[in-house]
PDB file of N, CA and C in Angstrom:
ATOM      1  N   UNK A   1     -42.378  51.437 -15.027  1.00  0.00           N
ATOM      2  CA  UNK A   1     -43.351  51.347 -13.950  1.00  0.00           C
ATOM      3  C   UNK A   1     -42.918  50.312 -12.907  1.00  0.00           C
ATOM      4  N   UNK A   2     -42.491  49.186 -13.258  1.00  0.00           N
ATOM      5  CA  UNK A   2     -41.752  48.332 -12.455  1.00  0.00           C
ATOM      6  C   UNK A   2     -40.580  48.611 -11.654  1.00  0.00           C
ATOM      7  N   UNK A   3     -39.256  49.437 -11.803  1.00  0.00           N
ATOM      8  CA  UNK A   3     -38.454  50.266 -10.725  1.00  0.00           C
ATOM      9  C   UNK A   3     -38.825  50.935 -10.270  1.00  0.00           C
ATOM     10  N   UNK A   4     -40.181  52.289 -10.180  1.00  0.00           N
ATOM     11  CA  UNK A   4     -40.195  52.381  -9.080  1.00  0.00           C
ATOM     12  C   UNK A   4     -40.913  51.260  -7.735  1.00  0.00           C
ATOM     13  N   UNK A   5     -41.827  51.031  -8.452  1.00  0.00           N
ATOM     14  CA  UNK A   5     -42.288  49.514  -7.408  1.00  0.00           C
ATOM     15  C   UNK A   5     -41.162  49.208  -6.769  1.00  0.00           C
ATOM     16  N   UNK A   6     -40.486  48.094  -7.448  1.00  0.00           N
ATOM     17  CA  UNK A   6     -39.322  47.985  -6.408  1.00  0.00           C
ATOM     18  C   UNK A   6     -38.268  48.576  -5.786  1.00  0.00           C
ATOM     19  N   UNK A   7     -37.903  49.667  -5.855  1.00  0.00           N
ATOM     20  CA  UNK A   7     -37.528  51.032  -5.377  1.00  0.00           C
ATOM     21  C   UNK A   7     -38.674  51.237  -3.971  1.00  0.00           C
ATOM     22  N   UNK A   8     -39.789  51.329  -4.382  1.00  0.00           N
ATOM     23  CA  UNK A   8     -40.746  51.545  -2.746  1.00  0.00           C
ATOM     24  C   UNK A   8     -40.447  50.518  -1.615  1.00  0.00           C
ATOM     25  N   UNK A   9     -40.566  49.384  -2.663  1.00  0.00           N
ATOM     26  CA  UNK A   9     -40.679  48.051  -1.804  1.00  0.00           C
ATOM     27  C   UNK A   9     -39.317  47.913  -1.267  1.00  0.00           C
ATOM     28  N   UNK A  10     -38.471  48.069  -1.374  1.00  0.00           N
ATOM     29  CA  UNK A  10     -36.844  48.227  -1.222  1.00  0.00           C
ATOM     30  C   UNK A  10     -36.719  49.157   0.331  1.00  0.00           C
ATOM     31  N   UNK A  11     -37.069  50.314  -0.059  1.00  0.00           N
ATOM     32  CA  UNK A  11     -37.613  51.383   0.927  1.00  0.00           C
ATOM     33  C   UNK A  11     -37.952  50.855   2.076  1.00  0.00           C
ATOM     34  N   UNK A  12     -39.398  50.816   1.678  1.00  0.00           N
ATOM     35  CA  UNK A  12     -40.029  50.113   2.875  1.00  0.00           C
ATOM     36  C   UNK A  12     -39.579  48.823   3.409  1.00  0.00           C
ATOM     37  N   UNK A  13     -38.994  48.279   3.318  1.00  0.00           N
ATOM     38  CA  UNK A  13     -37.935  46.427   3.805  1.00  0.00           C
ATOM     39  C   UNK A  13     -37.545  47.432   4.700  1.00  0.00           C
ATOM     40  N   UNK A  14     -36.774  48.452   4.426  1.00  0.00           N
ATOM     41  CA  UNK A  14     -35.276  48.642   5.528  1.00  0.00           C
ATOM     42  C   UNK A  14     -35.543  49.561   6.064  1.00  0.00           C
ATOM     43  N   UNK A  15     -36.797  50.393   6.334  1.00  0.00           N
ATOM     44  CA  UNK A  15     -36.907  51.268   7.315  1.00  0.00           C
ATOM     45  C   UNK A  15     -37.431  51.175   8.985  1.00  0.00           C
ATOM     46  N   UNK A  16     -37.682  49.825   8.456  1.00  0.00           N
ATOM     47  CA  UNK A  16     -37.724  49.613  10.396  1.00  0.00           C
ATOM     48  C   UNK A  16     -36.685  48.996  11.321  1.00  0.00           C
ATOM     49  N   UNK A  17     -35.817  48.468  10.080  1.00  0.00           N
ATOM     50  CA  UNK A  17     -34.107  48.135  10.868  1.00  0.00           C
ATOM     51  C   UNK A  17     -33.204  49.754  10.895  1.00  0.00           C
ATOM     52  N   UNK A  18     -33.333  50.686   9.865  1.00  0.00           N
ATOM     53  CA  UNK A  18     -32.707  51.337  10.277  1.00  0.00           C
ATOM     54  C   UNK A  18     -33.430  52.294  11.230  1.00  0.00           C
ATOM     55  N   UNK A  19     -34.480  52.674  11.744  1.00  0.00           N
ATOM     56  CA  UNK A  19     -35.091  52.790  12.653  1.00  0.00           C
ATOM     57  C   UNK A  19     -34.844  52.576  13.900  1.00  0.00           C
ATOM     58  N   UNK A  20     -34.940  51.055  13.923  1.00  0.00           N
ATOM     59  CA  UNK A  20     -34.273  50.468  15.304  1.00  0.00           C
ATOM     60  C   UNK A  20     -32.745  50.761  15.717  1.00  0.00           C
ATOM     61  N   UNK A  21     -32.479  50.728  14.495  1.00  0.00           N
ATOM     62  CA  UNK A  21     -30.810  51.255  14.683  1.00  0.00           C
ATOM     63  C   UNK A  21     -30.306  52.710  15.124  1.00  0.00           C
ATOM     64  N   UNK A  22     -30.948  53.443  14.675  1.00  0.00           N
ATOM     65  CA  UNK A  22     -31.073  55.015  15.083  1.00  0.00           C
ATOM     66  C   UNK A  22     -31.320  55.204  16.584  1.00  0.00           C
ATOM     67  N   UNK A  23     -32.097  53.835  17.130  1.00  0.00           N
ATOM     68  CA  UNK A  23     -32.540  54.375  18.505  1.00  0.00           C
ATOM     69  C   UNK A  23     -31.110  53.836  19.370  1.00  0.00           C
ATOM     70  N   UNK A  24     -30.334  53.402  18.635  1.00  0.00           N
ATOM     71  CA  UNK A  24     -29.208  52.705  19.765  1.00  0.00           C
ATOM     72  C   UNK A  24     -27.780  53.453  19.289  1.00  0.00           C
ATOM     73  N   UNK A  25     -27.962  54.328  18.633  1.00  0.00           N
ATOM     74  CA  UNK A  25     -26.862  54.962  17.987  1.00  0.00           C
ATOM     75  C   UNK A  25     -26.334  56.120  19.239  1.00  0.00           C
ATOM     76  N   UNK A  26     -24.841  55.957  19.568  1.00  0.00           N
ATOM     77  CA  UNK A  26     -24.855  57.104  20.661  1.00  0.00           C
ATOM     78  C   UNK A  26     -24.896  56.265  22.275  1.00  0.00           C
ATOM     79  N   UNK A  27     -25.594  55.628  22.558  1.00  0.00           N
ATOM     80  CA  UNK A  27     -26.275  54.614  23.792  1.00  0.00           C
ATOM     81  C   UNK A  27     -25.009  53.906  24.219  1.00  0.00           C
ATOM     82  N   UNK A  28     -24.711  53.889  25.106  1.00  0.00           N
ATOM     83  CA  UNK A  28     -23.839  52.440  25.859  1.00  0.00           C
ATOM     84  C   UNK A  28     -24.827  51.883  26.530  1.00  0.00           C
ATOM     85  N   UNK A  29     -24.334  50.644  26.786  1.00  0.00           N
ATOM     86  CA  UNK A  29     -25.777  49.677  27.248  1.00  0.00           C
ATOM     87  C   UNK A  29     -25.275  50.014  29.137  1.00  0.00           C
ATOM     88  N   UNK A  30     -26.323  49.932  29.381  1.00  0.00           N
ATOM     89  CA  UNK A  30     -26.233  50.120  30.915  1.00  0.00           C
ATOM     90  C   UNK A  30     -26.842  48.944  31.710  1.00  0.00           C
ATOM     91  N   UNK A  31     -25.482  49.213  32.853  1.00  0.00           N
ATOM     92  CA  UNK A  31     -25.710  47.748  33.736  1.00  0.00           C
ATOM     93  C   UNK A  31     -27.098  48.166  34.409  1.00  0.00           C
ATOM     94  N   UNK A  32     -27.667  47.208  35.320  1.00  0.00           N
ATOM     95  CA  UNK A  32     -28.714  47.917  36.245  1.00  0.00           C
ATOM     96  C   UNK A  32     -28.209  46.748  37.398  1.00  0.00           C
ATOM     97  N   UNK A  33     -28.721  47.434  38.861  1.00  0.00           N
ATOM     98  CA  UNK A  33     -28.378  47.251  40.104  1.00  0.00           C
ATOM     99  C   UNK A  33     -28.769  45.595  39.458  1.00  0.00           C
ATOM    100  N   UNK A  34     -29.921  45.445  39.118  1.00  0.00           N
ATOM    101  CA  UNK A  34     -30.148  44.014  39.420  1.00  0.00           C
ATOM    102  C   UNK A  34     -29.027  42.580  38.337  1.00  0.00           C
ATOM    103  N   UNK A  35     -28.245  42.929  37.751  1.00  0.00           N
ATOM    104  CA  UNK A  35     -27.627  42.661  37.436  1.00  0.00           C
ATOM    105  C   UNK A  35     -25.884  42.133  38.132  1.00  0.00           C
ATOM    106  N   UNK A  36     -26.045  42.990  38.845  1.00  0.00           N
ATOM    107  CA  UNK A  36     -24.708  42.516  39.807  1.00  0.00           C
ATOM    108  C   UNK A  36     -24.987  41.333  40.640  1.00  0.00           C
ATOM    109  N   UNK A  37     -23.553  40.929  40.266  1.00  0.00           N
ATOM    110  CA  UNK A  37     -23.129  39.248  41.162  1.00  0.00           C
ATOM    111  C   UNK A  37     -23.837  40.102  43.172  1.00  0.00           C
ATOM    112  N   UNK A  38     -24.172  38.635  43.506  1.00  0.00           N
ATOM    113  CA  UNK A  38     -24.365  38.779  44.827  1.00  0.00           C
ATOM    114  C   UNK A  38     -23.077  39.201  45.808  1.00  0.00           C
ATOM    115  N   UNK A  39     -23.065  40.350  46.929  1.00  0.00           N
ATOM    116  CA  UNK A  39     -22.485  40.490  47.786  1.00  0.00           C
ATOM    117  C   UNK A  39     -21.552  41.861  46.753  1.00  0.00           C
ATOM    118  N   UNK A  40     -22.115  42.487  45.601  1.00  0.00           N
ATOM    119  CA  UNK A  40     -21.541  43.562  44.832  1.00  0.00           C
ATOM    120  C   UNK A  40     -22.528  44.488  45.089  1.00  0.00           C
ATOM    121  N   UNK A  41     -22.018  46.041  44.641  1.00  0.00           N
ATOM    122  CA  UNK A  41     -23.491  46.654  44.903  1.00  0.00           C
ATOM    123  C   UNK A  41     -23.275  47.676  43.325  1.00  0.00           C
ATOM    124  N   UNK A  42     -24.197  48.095  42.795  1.00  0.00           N
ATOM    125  CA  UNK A  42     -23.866  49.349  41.715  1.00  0.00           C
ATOM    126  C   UNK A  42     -23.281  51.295  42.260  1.00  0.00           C
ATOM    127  N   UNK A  43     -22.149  51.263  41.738  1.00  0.00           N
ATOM    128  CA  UNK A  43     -21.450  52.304  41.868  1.00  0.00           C
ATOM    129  C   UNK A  43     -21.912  53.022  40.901  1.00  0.00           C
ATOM    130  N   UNK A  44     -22.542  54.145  40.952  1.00  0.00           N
ATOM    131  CA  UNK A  44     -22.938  55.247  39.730  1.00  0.00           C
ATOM    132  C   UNK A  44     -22.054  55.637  38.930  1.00  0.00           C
ATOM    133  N   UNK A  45     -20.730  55.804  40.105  1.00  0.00           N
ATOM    134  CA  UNK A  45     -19.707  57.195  39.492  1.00  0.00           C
ATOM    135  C   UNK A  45     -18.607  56.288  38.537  1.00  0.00           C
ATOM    136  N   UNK A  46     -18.917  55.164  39.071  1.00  0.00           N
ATOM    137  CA  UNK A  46     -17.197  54.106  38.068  1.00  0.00           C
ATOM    138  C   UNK A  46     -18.363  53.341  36.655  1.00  0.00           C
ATOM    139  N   UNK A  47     -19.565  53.320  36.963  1.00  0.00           N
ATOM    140  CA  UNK A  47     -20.704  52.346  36.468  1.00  0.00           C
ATOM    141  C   UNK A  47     -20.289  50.982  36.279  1.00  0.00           C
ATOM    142  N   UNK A  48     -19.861  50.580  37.379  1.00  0.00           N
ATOM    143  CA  UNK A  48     -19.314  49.242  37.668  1.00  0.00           C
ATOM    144  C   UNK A  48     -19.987  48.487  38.956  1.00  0.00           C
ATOM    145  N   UNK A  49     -20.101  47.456  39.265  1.00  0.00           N
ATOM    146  CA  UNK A  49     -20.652  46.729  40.458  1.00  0.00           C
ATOM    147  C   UNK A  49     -18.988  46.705  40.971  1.00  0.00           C
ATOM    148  N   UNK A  50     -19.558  46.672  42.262  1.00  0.00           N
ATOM    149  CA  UNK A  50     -18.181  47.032  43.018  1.00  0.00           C
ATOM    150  C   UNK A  50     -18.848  46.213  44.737  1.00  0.00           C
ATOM    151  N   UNK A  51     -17.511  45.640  45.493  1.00  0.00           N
ATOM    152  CA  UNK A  51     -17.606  44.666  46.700  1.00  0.00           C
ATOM    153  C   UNK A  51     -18.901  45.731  47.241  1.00  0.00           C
ATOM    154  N   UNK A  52     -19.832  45.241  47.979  1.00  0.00           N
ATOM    155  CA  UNK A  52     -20.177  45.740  49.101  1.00  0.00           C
ATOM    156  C   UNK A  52     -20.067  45.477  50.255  1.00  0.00           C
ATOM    157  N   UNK A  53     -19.735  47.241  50.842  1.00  0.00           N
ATOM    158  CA  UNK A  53     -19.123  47.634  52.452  1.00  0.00           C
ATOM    159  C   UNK A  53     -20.111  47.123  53.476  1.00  0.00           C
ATOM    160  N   UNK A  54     -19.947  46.167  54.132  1.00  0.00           N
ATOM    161  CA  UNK A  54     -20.643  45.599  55.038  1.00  0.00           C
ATOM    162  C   UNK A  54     -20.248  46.288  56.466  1.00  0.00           C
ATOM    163  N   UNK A  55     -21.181  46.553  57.420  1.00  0.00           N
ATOM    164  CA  UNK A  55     -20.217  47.225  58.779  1.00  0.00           C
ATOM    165  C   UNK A  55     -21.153  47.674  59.855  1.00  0.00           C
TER     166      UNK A  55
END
């Protein structure tokens, strides 16, 4: 009666880390505009901050 108890309790510990983990599986982290150094701007197509064209 006591393994399964801790067998549940075991269970339940690690299903909200692997949970969280599932949601980032696959994902590259993405820059966002507001993140770029000043006087850079966000390029979609390279997903890089890149100089900005002043003119």
């Amino acid at each position: 009666m006591r393994l399964p108890a801790i067998f549940t309790a075991a269970i339940l510990a690690f299903t909200p880390g692997l949970a969280l983990a599932e949601c980032n599986w696959g994902k590259k982290m993405e820059q966002t505009v507001a993140s770029c150094a000043e006087g850079t701007t966000w390029d979609a197509a390279s997903q890089t901050c890149v100089t900005a064209i002043t003119g």
